[in-house]
C-alpha atoms as a PDB file:
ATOM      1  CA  UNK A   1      16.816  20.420  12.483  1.00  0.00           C
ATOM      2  CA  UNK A   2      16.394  19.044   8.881  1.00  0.00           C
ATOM      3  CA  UNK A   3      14.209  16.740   7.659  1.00  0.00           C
ATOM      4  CA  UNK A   4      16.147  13.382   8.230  1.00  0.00           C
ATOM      5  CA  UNK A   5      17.737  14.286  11.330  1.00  0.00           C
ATOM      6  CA  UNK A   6      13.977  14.642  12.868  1.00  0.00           C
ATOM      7  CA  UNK A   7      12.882  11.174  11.121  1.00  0.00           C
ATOM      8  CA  UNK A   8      16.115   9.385  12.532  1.00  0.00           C
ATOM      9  CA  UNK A   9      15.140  10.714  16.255  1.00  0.00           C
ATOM     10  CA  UNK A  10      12.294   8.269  15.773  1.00  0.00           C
ATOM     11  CA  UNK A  11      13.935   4.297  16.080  1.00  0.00           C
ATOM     12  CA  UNK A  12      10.939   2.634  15.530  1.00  0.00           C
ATOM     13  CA  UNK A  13      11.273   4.187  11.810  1.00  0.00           C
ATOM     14  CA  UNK A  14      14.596   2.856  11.406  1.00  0.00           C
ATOM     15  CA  UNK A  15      13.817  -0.357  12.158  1.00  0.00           C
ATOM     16  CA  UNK A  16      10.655  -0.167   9.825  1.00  0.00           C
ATOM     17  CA  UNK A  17      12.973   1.695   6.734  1.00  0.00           C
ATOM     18  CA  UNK A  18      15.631  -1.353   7.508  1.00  0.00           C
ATOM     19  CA  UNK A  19      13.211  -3.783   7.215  1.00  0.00           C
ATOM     20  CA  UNK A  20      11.569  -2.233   3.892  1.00  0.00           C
ATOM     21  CA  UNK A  21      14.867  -1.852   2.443  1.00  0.00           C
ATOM     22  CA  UNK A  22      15.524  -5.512   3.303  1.00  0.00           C
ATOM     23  CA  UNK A  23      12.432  -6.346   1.994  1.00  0.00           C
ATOM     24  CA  UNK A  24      12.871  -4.295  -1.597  1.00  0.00           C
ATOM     25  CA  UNK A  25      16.526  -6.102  -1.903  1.00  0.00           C
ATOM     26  CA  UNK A  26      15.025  -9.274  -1.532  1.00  0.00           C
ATOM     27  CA  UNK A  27      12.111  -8.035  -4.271  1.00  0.00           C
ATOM     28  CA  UNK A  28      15.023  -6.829  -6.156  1.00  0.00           C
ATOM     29  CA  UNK A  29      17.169 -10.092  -6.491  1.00  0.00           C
ATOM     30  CA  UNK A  30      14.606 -12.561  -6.883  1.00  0.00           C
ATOM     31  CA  UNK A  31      15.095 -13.110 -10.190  1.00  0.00           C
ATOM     32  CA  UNK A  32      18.268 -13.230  -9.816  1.00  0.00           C
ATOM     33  CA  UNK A  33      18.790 -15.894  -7.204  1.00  0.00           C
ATOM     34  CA  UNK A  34      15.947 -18.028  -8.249  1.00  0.00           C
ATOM     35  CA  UNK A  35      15.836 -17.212 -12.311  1.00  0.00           C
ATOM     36  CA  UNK A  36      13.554 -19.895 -13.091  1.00  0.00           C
ATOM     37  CA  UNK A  37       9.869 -19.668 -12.653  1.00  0.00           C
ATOM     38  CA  UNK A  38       8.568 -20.244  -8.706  1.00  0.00           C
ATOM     39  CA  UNK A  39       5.478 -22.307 -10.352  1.00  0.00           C
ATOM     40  CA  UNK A  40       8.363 -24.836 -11.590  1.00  0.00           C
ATOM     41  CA  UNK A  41       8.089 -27.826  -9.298  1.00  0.00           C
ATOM     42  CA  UNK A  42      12.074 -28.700  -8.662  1.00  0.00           C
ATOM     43  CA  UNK A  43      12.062 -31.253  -5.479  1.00  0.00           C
ATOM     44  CA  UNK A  44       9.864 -33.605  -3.435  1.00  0.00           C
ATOM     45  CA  UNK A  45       6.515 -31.956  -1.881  1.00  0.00           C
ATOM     46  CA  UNK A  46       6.529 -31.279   1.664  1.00  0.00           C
ATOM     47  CA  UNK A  47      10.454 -30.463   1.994  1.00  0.00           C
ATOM     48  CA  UNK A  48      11.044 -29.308   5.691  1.00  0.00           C
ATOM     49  CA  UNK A  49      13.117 -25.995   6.073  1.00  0.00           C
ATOM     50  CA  UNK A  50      17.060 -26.611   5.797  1.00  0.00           C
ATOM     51  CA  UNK A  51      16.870 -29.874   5.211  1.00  0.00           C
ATOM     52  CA  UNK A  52      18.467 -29.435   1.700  1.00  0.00           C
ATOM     53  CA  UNK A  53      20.669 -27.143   0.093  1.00  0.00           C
ATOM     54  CA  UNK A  54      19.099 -24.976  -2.334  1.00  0.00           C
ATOM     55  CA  UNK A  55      15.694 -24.894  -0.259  1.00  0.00           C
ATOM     56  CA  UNK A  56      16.333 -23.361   3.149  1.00  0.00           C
ATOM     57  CA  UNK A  57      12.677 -22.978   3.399  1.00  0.00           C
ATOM     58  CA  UNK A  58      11.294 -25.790   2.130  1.00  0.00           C
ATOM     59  CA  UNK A  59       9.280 -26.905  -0.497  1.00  0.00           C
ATOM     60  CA  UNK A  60       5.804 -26.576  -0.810  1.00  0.00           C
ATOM     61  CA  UNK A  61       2.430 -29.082  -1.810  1.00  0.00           C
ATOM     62  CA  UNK A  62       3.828 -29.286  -5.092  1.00  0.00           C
ATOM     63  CA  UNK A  63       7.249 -29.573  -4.929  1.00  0.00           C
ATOM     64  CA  UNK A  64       8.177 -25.621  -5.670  1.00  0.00           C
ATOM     65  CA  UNK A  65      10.851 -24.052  -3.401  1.00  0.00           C
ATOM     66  CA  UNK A  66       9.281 -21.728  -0.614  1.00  0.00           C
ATOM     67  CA  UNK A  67      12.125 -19.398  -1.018  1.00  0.00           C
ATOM     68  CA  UNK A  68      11.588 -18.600  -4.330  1.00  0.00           C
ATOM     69  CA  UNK A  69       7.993 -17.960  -3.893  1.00  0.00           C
ATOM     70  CA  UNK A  70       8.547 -15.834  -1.043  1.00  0.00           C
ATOM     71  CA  UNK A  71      10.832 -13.869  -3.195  1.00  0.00           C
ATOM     72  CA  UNK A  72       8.981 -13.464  -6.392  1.00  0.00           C
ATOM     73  CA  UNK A  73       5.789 -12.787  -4.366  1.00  0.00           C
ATOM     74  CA  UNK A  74       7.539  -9.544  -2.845  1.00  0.00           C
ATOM     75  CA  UNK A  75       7.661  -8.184  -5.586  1.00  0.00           C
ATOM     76  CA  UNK A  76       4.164  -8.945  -6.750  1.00  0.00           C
ATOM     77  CA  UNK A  77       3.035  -7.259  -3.095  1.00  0.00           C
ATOM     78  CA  UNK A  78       4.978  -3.979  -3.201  1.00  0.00           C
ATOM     79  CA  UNK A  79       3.950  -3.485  -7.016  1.00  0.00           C
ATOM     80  CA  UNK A  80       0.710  -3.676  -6.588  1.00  0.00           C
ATOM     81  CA  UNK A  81       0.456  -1.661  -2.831  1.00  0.00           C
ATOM     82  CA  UNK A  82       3.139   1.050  -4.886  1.00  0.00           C
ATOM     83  CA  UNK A  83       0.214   1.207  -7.887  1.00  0.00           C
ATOM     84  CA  UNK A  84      -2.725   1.269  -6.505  1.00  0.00           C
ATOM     85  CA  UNK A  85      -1.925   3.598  -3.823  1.00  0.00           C
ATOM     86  CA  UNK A  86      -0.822   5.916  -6.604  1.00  0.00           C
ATOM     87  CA  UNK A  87      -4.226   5.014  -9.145  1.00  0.00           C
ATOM     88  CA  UNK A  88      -6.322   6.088  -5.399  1.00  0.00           C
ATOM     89  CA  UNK A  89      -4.196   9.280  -4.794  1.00  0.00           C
ATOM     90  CA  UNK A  90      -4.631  10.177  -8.710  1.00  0.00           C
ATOM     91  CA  UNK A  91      -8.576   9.849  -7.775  1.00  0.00           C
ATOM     92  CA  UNK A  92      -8.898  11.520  -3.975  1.00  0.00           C
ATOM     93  CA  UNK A  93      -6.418  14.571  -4.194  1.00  0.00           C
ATOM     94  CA  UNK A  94      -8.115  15.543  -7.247  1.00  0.00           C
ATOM     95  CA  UNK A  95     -11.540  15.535  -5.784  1.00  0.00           C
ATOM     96  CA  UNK A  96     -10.391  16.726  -2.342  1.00  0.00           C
ATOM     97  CA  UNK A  97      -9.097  19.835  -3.319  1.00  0.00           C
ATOM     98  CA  UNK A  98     -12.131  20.882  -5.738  1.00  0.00           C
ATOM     99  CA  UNK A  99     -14.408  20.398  -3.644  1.00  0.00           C
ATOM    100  CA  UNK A 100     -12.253  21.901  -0.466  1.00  0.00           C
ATOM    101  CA  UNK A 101     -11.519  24.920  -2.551  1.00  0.00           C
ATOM    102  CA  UNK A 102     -14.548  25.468  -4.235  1.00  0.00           C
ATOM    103  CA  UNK A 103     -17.229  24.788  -1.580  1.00  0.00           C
ATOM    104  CA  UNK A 104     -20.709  25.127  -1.907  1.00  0.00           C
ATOM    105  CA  UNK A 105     -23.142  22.593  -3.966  1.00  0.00           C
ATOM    106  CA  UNK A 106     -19.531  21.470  -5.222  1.00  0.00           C
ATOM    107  CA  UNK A 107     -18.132  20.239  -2.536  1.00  0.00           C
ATOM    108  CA  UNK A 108     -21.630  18.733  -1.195  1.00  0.00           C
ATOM    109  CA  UNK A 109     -22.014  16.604  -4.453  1.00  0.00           C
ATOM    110  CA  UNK A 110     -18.641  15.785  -3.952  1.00  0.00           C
ATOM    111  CA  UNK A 111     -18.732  14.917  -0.623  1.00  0.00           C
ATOM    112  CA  UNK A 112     -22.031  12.835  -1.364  1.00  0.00           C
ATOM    113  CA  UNK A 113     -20.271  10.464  -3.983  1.00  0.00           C
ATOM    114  CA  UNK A 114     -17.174  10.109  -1.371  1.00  0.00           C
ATOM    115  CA  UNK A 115     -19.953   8.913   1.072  1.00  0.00           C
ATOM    116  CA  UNK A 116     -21.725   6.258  -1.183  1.00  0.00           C
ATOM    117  CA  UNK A 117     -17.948   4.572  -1.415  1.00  0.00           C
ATOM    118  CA  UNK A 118     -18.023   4.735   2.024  1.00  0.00           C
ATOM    119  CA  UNK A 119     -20.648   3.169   2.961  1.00  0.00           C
ATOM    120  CA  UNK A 120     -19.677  -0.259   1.530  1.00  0.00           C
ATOM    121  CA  UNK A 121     -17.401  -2.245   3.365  1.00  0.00           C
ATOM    122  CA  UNK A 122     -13.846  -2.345   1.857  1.00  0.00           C
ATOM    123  CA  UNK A 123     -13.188  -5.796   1.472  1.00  0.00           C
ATOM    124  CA  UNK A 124     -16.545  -6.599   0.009  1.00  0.00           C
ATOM    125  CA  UNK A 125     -16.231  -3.920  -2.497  1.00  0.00           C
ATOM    126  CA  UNK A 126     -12.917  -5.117  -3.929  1.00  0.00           C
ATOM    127  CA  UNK A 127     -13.812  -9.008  -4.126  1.00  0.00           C
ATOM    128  CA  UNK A 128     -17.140  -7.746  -5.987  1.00  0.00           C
ATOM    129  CA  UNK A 129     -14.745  -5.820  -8.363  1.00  0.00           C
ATOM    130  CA  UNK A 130     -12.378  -8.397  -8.857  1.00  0.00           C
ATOM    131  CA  UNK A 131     -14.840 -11.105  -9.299  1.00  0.00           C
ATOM    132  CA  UNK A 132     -16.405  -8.718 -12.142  1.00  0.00           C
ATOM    133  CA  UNK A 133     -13.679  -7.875 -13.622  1.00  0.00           C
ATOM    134  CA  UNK A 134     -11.977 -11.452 -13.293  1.00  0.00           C
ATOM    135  CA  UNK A 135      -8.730 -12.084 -11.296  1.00  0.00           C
ATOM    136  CA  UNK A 136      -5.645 -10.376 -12.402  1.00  0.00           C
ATOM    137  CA  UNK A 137      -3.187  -8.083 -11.429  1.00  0.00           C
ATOM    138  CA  UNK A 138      -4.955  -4.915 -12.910  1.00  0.00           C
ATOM    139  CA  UNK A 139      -8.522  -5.865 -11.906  1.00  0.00           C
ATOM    140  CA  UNK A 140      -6.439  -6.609  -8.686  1.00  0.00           C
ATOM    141  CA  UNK A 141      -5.005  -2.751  -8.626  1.00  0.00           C
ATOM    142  CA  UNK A 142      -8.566  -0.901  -9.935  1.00  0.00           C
ATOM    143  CA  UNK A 143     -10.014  -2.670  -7.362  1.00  0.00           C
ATOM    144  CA  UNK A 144      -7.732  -1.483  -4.548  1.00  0.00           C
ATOM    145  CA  UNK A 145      -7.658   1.612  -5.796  1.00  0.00           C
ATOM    146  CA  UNK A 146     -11.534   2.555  -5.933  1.00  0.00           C
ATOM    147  CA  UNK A 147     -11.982   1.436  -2.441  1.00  0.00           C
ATOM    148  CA  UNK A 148      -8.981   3.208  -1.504  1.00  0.00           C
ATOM    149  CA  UNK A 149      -9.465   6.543  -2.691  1.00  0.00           C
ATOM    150  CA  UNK A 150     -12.073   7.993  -0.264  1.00  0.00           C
ATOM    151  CA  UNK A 151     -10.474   8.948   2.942  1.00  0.00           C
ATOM    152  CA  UNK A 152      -7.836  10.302   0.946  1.00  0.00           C
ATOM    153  CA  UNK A 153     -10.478  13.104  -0.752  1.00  0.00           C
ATOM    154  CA  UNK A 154     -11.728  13.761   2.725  1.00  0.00           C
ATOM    155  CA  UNK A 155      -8.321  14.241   3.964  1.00  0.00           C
ATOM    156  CA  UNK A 156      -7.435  16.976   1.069  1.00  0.00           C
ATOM    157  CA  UNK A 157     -10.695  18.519   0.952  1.00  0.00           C
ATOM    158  CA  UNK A 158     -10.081  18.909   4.860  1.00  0.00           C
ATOM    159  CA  UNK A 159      -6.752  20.394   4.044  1.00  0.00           C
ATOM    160  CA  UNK A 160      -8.168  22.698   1.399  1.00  0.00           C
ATOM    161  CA  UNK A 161     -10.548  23.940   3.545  1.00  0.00           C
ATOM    162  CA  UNK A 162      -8.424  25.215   6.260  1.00  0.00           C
ATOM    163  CA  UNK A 163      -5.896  26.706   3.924  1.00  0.00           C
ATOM    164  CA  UNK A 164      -8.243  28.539   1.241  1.00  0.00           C
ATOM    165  CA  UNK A 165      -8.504  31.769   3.036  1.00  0.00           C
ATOM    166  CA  UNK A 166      -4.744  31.991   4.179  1.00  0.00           C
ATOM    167  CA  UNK A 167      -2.680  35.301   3.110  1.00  0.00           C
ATOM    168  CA  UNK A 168      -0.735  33.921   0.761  1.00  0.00           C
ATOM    169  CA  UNK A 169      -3.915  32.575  -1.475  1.00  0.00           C
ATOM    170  CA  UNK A 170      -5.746  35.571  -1.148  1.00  0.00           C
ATOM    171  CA  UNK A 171      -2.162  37.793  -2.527  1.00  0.00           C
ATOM    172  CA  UNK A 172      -2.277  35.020  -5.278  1.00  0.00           C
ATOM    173  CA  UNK A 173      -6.031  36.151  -6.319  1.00  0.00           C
ATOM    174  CA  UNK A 174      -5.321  39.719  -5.614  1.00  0.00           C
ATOM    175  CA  UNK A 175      -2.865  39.379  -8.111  1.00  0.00           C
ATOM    176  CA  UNK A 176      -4.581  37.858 -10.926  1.00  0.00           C
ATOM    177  CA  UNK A 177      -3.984  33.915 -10.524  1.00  0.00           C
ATOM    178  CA  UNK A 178      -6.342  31.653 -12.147  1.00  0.00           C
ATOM    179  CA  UNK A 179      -8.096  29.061  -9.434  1.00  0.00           C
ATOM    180  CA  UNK A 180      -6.474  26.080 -11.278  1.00  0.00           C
ATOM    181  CA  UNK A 181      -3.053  27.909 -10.646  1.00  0.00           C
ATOM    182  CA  UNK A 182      -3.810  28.730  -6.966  1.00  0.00           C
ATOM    183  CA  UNK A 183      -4.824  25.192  -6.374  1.00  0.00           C
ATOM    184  CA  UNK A 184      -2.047  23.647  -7.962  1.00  0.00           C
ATOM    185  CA  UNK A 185       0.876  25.946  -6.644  1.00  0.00           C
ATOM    186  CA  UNK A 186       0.116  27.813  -3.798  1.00  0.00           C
ATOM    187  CA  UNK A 187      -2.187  25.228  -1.718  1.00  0.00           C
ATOM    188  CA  UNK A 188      -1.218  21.606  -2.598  1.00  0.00           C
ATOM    189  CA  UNK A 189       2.216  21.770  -1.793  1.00  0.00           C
ATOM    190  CA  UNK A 190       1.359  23.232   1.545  1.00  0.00           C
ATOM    191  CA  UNK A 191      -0.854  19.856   2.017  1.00  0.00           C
ATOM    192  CA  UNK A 192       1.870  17.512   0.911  1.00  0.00           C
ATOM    193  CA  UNK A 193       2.899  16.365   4.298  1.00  0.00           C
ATOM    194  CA  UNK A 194       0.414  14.246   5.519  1.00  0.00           C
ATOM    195  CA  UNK A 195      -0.633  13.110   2.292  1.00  0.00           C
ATOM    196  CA  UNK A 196       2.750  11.766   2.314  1.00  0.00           C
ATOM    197  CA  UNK A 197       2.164  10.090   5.279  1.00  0.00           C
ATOM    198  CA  UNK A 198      -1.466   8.875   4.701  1.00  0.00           C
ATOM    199  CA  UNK A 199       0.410   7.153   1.526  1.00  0.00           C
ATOM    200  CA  UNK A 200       2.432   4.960   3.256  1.00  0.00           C
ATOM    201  CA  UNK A 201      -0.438   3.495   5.768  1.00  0.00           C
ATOM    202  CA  UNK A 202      -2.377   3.221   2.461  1.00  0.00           C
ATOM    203  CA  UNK A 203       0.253   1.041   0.727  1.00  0.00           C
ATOM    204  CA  UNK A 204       0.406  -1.236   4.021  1.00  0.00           C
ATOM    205  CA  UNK A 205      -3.375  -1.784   3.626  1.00  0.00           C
ATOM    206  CA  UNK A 206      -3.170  -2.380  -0.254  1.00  0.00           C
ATOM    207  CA  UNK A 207      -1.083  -5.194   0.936  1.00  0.00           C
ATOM    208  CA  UNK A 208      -3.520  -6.689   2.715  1.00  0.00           C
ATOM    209  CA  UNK A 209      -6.021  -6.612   0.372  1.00  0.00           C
ATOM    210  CA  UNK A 210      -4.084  -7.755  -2.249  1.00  0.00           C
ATOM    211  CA  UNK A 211      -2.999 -11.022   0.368  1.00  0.00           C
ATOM    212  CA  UNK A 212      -6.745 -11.235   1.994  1.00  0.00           C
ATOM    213  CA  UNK A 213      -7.968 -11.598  -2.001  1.00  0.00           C
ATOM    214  CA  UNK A 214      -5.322 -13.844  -3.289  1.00  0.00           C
ATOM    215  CA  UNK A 215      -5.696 -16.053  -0.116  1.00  0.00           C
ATOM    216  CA  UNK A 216      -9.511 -16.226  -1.651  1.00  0.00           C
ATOM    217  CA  UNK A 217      -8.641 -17.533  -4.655  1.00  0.00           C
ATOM    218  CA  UNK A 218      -9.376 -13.820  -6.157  1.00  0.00           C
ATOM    219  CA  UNK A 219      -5.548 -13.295  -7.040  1.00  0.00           C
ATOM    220  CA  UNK A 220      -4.105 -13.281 -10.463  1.00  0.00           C
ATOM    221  CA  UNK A 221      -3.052 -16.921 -11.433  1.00  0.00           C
ATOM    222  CA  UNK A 222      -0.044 -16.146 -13.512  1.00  0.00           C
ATOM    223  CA  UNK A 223       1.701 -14.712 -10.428  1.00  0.00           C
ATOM    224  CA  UNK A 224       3.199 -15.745  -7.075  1.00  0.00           C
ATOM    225  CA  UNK A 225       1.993 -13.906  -4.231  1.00  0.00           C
ATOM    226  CA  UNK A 226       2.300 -14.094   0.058  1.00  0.00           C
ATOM    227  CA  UNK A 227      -2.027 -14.352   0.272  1.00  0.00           C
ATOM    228  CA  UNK A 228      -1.670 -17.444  -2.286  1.00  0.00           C
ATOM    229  CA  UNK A 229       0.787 -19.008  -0.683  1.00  0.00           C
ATOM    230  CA  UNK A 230      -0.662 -18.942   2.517  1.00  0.00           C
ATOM    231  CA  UNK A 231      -4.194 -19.994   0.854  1.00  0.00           C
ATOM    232  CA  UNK A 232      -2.744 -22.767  -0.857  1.00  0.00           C
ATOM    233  CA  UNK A 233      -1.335 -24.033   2.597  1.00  0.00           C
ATOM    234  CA  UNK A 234      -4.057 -23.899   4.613  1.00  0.00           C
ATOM    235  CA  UNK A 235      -5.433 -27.354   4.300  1.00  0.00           C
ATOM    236  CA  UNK A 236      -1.977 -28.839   5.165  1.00  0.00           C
ATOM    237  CA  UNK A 237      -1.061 -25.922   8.280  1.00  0.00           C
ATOM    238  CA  UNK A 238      -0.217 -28.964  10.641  1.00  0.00           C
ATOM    239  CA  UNK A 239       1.822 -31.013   8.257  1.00  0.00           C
ATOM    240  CA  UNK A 240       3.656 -28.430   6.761  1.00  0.00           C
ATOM    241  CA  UNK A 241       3.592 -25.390   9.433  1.00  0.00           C
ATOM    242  CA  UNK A 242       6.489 -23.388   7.111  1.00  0.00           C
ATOM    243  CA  UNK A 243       4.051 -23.119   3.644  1.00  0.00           C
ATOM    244  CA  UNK A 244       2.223 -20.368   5.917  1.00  0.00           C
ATOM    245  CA  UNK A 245       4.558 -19.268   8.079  1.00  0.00           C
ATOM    246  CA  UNK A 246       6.902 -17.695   6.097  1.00  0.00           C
ATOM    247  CA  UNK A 247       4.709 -15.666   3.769  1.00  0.00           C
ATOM    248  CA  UNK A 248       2.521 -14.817   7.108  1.00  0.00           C
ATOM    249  CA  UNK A 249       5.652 -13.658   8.598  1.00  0.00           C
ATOM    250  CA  UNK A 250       6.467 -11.363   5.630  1.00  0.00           C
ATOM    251  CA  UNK A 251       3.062  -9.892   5.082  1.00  0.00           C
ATOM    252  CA  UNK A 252       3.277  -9.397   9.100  1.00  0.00           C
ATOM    253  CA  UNK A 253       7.016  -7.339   8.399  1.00  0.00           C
ATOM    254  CA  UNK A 254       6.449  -5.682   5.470  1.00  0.00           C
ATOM    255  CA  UNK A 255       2.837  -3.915   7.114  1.00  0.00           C
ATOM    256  CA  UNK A 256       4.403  -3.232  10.378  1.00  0.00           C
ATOM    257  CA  UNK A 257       7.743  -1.533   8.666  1.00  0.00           C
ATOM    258  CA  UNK A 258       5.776   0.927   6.591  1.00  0.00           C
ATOM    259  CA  UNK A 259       3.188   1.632   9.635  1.00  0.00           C
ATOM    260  CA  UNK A 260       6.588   2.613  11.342  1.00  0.00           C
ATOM    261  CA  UNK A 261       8.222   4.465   8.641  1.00  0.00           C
ATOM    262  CA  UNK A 262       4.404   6.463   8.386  1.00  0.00           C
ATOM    263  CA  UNK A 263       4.696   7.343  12.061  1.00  0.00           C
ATOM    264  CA  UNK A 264       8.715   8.522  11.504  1.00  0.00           C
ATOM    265  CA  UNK A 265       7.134  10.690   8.499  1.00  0.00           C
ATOM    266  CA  UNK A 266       4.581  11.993  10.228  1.00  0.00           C
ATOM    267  CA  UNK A 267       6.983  13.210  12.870  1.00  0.00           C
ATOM    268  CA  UNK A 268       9.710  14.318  10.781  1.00  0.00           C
ATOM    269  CA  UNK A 269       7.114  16.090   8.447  1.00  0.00           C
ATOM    270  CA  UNK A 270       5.388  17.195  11.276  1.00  0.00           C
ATOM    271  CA  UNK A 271       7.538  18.475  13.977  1.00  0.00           C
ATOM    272  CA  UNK A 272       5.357  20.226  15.925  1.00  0.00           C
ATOM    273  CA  UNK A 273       2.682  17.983  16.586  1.00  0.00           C
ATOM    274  CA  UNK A 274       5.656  15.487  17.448  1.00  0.00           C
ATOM    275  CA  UNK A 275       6.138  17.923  20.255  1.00  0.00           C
ATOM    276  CA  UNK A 276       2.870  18.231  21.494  1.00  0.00           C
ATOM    277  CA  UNK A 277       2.569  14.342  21.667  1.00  0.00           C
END
């Protein structure tokens, strides 16, 4: 059975890759059907949902249209979960596999600066990075990134470990490969899979952070995002229920489709432990 044939055998998947797919369209278009800016302020504050044409969501404390926020700020979301889940894979899978190949006082040392990131909550860590490094959409992405990073070098070193002493890498010494070469073509690819998978849980939870630190104030201020929109509401949640719900309700979709589309990866990538469960 090939690969997409086992992911489609998983619905809750589908719905999740529908939903992202919806979701990147909609990233896709914004500028498109809402060209100008969604900082411009182009109708009465406090615009109920459908109550106009041009602003079937509203309008928000200032008088900018909902829709195009919600839009733009989709964009903002997926770019920066897309980035720095790739900046924290360009950190962990590095480290994991050095220090699951090489062992020893390596791999302890290794293991030891892993555990020091560890040790300090998340959330903390990033608004302590931000706040250093000032609110933007790099600073925003670094900060992700380095507290991101970790469980992915566990997960490879973990990997590493269980594959270093397989036939196949001990033919590839026997036969004169350098360790770099070994690392890099006979056991990474072999540890793709769930990398794959521990990518796109990683990009949900870059989400997050990226909403949980705009929604602080911590975001960058030149861009529209779901956690700003929802902060900026949050004094006016009873007059103007929509400002929040909307952007709450597409942070809410856009995590739970890629937590479904990881699960359908992790099946279709993983076959037999899709049996076993």
């Amino acid at each position: 059975m090939s690969f997409f044939a086992r992911f489609a055998q998983n619905r809750g998947a589908l719905v999740g890759l529908i939903i992202l797919l919806l979701i990147i369209t909609m990233a896709i278009l914004a500028p498109l059907l809402f060209p100008e800016s969604p900082w411009r302020m182009v109708q009465r504050p406090f615009l109920p949902p459908l109550s106009q044409d041009g602003f079937p969501l509203g309008t928000d404390t200032m008088g900018r249209n909902v829709a195009s926020g919600l839009m733009h700020g989709a964009w903002v979301s997926l770019l920066i979960g897309l980035v720095s889940t790739s900046v924290a894979l360009l950190i962990g899978v590095p480290l994991g596999a050095i220090a699951g190949y090489y062992g020893g006082i390596i791999d302890d040392v290794l293991m030891r600066f892993t555990e020091f990131f560890q040790t300090i909550p998340n959330f903390a860590l990033a608004i302590v990075l931000v706040a250093i490094m000032q609110p933007s959409i790099t600073s925003i992405v670094l900060a992700i990134a380095i507290v991101s990073w970790p469980p992915v070098a566990r997960l490879v070193r973990a990997e590493f470990m269980s594959l270093r002493n397989r036939e196949y890498v001990e033919a590839a010494r026997l036969v004169g490969q350098s360790n770099t070469t070994i690392i890099l073509r006979q056991i990474l690819p072999n540890t793709l899979s769930p990398i794959i998978v521990l990518a796109s849980l990683m990009v949900a939870t870059a989400i997050l952070l990226e909403s949980a630190l705009s929604f602080l104030g911590l975001g960058d201020p030149n861009v529209m995002s779901w956690g700003y929109m929802i902060g900026a509401a949050r004094t006016v949640i009873r007059q103007a229920w929509w400002l929040s719900f909307f952007p709450g309700v597409a942070i809410l979709l856009t995590v739970l489709a890629l937590n479904l589309v990881g699960e359908g990866l992790d099946d279709a990538l993983n076959p037999k432990l899709s049996r076993e469960r």
